[in-house]
Protein backbone atom coordinates (compact mmCIF):
# COMPACT_ATOMS: atom_id res chain seq x y z
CA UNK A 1 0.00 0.00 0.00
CA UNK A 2 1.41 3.47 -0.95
CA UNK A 3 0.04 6.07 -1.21
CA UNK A 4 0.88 9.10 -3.29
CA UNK A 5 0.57 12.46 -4.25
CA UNK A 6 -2.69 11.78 -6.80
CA UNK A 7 -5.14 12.15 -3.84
CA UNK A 8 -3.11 15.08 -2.34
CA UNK A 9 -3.46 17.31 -5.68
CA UNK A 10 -7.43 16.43 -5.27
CA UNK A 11 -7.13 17.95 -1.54
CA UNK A 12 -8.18 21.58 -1.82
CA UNK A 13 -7.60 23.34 1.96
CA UNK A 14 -3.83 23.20 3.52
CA UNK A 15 -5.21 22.02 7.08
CA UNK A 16 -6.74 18.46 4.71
CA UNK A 17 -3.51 18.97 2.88
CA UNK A 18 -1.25 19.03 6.18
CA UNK A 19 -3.65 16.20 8.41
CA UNK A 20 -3.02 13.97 5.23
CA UNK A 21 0.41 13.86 4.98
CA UNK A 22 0.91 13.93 9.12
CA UNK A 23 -0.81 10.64 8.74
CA UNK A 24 0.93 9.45 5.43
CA UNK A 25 4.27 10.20 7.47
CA UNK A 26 3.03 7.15 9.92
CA UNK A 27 2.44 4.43 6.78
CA UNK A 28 5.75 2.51 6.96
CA UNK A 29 6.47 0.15 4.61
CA UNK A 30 3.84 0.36 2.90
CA UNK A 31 1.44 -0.45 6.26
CA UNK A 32 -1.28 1.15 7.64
CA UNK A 33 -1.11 3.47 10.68
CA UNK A 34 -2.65 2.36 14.19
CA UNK A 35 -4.16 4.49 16.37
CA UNK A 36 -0.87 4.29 18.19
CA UNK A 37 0.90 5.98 15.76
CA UNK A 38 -0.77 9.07 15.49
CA UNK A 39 0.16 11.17 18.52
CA UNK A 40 -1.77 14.18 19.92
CA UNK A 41 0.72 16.65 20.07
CA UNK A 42 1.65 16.04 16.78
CA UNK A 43 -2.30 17.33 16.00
CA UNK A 44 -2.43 19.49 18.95
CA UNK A 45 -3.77 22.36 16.74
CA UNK A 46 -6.10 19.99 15.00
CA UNK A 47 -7.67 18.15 17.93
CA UNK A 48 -10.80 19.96 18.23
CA UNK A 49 -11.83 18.49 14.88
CA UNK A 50 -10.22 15.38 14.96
CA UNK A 51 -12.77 11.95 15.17
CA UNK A 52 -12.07 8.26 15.63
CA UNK A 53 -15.09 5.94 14.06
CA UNK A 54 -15.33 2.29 14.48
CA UNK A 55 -17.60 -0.23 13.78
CA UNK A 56 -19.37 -1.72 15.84
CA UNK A 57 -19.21 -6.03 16.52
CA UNK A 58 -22.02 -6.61 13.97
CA UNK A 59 -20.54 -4.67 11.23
CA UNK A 60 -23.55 -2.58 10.55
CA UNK A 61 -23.12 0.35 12.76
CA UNK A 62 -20.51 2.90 13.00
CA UNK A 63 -20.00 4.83 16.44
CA UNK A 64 -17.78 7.82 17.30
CA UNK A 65 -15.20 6.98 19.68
CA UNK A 66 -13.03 10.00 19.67
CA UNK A 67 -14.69 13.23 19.09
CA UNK A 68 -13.24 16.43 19.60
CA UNK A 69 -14.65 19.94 21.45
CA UNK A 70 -15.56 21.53 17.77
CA UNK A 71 -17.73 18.87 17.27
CA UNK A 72 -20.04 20.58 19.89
CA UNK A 73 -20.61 23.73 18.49
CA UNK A 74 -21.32 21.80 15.17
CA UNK A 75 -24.01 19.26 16.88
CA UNK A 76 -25.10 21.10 20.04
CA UNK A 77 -23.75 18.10 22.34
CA UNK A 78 -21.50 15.93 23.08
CA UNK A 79 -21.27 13.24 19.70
CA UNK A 80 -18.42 10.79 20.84
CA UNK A 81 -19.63 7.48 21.98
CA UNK A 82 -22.98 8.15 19.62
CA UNK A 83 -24.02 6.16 16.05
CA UNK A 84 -23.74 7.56 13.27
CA UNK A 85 -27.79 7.10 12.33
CA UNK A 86 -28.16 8.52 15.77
CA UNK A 87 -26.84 11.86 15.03
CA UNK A 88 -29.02 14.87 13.94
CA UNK A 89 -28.14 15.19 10.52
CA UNK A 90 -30.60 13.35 8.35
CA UNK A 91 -29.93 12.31 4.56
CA UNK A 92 -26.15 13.25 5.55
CA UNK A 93 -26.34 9.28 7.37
CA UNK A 94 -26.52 7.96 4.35
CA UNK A 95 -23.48 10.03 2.95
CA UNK A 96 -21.34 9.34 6.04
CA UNK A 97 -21.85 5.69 5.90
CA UNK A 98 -21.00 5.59 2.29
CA UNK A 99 -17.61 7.22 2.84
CA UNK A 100 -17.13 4.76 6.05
CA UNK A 101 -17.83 1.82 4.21
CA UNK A 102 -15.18 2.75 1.72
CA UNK A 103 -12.92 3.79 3.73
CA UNK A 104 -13.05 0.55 5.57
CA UNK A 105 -13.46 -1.47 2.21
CA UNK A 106 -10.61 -0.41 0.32
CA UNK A 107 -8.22 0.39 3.31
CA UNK A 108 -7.50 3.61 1.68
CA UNK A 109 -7.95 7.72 2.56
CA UNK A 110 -10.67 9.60 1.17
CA UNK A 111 -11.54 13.18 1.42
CA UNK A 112 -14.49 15.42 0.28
CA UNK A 113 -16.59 18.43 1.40
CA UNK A 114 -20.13 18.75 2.26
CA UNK A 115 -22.78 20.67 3.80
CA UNK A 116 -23.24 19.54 7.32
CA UNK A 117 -26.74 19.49 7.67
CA UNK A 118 -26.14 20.20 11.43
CA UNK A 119 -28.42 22.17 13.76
CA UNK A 120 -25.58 24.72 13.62
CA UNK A 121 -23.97 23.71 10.53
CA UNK A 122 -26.25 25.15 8.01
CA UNK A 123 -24.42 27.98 6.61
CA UNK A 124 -21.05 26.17 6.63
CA UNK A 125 -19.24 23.85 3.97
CA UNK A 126 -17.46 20.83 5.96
CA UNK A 127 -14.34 20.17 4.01
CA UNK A 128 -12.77 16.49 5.26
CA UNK A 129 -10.45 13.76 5.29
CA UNK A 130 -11.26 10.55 6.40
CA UNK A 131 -7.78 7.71 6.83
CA UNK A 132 -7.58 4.52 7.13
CA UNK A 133 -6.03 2.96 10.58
CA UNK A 134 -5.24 -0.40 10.90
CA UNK A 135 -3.78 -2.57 13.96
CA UNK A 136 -2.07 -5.17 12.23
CA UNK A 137 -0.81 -2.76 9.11
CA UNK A 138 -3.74 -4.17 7.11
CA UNK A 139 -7.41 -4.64 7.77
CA UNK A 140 -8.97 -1.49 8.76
CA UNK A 141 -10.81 -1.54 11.84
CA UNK A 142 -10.96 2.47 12.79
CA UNK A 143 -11.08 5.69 10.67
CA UNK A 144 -8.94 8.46 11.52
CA UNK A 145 -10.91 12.12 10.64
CA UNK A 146 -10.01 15.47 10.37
CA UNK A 147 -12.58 18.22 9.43
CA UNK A 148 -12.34 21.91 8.89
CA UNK A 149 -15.51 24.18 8.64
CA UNK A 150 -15.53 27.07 6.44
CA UNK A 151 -18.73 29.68 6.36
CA UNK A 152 -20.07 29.15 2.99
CA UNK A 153 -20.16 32.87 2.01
CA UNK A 154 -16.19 32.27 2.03
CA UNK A 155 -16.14 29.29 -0.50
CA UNK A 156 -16.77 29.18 -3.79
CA UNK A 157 -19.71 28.00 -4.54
CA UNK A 158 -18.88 24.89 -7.17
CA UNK A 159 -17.25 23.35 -4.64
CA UNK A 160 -20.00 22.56 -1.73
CA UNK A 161 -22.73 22.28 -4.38
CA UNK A 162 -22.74 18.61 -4.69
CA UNK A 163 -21.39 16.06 -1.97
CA UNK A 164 -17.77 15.33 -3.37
CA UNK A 165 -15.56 12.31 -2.36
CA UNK A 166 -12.35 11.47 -3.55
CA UNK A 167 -9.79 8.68 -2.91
């Protein structure tokens, strides 16, 4: 598994741009990350927006086990330990399971940008990466996020039109 500069080219804000590489920096030879290997304060100025998903022992559920303080003002509460379906975000479900699903699949990153479809999230774009993390260098059994909100009277607006994803 190696993973190049394609996807980075695709990446369009320098915080994806700099989150991505942080965690290509912890592939070695040609493995998969673990959670182990990516260190807070190596993201201390990312934390806030930083998520750990996993699925849950029947495969059908994904649940947020790391969820950073920014994810509060985007939800109105606390989202780590929830489900994904249980969040407040509606249609957006279906879109976040999609990109979990391959992201788990095809043990590789993706990234995107969306509308958040938050309580509070309405008139922001949420621009995101979402990497694979493995414990044995392989399967993927967590997903290592990183999102950055940007009001949507600051982005252009081609690029939060449709849901993009990108691997």
């Amino acid at each position: 598994m190696l993973f190049g500069n394609a996807l980075r080219h695709q990446i369009i804000l320098p915080q994806q741009q700099s989150f991505y590489d942080y965690w290509r920096s912890k592939c070695k030879a040609g493995r998969l990350p673990s959670r182990h290997d990516i260190l807070p304060e190596d993201i201390a100025e990312k934390l806030p927006m930083v998520s750990l998903v996993e699925r849950d022992d029947t495969d059908t559920r994904y649940r947020f086990r790391l969820a950073g303080t920014g994810f509060w003002n985007l939800y109105n509460s606390e989202i780590q330990g929830c489900y994904l379906d249980d969040l407040p975000i509606g249609c957006r479900a279906d879109y976040w399971e999609k990109v979990f699903d391959q992201v788990m699949q095809n043990a590789k990153p993706y990234v995107g940008v969306t509308r958040p479809n938050t309580p509070n999230g309405t008139h922001l774009a949420q621009f995101w990466v979402r990497l694979p993390l493995s414990d044995n260098g392989v399967d993927v059994n967590m997903i290592l996020g990183f999102d950055h909100l940007v009001k949507l009277s600051a982005v252009p607006e081609m690029q939060v039109t449709e849901e993009k994803i990108y691997a």
